[in-house]
Protein backbone atom coordinates (compact mmCIF):
# COMPACT_ATOMS: atom_id res chain seq x y z
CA UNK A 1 5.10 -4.94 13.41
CA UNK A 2 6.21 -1.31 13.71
CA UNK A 3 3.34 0.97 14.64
CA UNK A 4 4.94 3.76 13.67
CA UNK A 5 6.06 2.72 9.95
CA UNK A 6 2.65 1.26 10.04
CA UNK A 7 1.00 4.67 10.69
CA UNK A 8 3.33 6.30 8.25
CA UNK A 9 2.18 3.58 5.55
CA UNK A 10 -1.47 4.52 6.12
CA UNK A 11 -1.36 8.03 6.17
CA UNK A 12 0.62 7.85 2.78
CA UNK A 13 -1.68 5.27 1.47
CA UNK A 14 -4.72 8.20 2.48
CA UNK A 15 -3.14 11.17 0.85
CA UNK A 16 -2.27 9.37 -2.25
CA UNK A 17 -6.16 8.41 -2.45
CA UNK A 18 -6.80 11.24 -1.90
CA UNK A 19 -4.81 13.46 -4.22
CA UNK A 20 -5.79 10.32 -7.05
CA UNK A 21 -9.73 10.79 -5.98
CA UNK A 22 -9.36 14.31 -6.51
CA UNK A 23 -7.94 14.24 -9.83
CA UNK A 24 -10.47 11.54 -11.31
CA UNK A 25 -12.96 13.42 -10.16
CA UNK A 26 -12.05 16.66 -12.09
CA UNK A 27 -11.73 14.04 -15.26
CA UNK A 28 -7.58 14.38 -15.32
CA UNK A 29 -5.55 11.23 -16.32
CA UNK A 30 -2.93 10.05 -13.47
CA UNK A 31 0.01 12.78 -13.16
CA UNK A 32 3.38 12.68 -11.88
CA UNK A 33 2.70 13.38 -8.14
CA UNK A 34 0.60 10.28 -8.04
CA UNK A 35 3.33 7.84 -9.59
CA UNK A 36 5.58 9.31 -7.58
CA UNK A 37 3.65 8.89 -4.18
CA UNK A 38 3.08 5.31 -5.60
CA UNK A 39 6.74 4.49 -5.09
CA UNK A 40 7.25 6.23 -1.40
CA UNK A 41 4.67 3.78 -0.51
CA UNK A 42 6.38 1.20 -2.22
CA UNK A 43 9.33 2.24 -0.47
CA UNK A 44 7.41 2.36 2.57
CA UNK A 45 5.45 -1.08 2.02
CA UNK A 46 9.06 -3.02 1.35
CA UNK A 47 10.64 -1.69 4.56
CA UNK A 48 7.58 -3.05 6.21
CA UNK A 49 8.27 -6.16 4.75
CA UNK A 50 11.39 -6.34 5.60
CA UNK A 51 10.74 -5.59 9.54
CA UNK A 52 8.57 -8.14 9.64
CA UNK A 53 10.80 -10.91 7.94
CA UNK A 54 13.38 -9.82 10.59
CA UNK A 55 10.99 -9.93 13.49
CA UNK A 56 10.17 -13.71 12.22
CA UNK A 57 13.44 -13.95 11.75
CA UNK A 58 14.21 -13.48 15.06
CA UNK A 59 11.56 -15.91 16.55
CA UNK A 60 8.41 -13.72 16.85
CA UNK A 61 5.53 -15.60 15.40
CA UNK A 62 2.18 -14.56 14.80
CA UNK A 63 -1.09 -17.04 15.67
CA UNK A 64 -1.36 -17.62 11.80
CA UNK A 65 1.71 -17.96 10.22
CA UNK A 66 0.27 -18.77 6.47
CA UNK A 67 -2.28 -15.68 6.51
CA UNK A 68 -0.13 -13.52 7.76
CA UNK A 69 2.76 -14.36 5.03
CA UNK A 70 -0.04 -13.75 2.43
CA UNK A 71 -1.35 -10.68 3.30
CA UNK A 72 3.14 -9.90 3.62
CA UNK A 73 3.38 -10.37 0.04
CA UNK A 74 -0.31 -8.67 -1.07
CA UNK A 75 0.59 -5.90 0.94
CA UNK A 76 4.51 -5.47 -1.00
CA UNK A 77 2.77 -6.24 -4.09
CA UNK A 78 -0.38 -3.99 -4.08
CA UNK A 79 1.22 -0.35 -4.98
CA UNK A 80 3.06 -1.85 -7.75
CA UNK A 81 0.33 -3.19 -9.31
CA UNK A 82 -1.72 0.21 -8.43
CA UNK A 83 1.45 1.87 -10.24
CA UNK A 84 1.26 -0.66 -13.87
CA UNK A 85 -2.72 -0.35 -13.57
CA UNK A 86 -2.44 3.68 -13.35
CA UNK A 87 -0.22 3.83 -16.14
CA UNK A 88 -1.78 1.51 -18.57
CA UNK A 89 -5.13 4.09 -18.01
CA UNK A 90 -3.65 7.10 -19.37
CA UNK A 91 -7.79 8.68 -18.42
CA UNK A 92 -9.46 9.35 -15.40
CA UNK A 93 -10.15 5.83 -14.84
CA UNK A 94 -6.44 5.56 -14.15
CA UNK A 95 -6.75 7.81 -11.46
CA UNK A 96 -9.42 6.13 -10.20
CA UNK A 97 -8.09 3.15 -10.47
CA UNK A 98 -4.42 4.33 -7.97
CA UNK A 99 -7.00 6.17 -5.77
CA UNK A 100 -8.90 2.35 -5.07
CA UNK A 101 -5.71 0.91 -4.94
CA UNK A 102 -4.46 3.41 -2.17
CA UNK A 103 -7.61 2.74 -0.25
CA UNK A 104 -6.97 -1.17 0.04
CA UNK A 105 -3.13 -0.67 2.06
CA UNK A 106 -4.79 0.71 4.81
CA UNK A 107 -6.48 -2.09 5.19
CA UNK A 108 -4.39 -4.81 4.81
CA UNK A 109 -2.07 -3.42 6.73
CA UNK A 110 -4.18 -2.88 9.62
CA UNK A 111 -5.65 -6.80 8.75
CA UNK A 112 -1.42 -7.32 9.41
CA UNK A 113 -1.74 -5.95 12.83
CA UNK A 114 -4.58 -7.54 13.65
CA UNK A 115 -2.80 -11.04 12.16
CA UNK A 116 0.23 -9.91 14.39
CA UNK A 117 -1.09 -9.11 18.01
């Protein structure tokens, strides 16, 4: 795992929370910004994958091989289903519902880490 790229994933994952928690609290429906930060931490989440299928890859194996593949592909699959949720809520609830969403990478990726060391 790459702490850095992890670190990057979870402060993204925080300030698109944020910036969602904000606007379903003043009753706005999701905007642009927050579909937008949606797929940097896409981005962000797939590049992650990726390291880590090159690190196993390359013969570095974590104590549980199974968990860790499944919290891989929750992890990769989490903002995009943050992203279809958000947009099928064109209300506040949609914005709440990105801003929850954001608030679960954090912790599966640190639940990755922890899987990894």
């Amino acid at each position: 795992m790459n702490g850095a790229l992890d670190l990057a994933i979870i402060i993204a994952s925080l300030a698109v929370a944020a910036w969602a928690g904000f606007a379903g609290f003043r009753d706005r429906a999701p905007d642009r910004v927050q579909f937008i930060g949606l797929i940097v931490l896409q981005v962000g989440v797939l590049a992650m994958g990726v390291v880590s299928g090159v690190a196993l890859l390359q013969g570095a194996r974590p104590a549980e091989i199974e968990t860790f593949a499944g919290y891989v592909v929750t992890t990769v699959c989490w903002p995009a289903v943050a992203f279809v949720l958000g947009r099928m809520e064109p209300t506040k609830w949609g914005s709440v519902t990105i801003a929850v969403g954001c608030l679960v990478i954090p912790v599966l990726v640190l639940r990755l880490e922890q899987i990894w060391g």
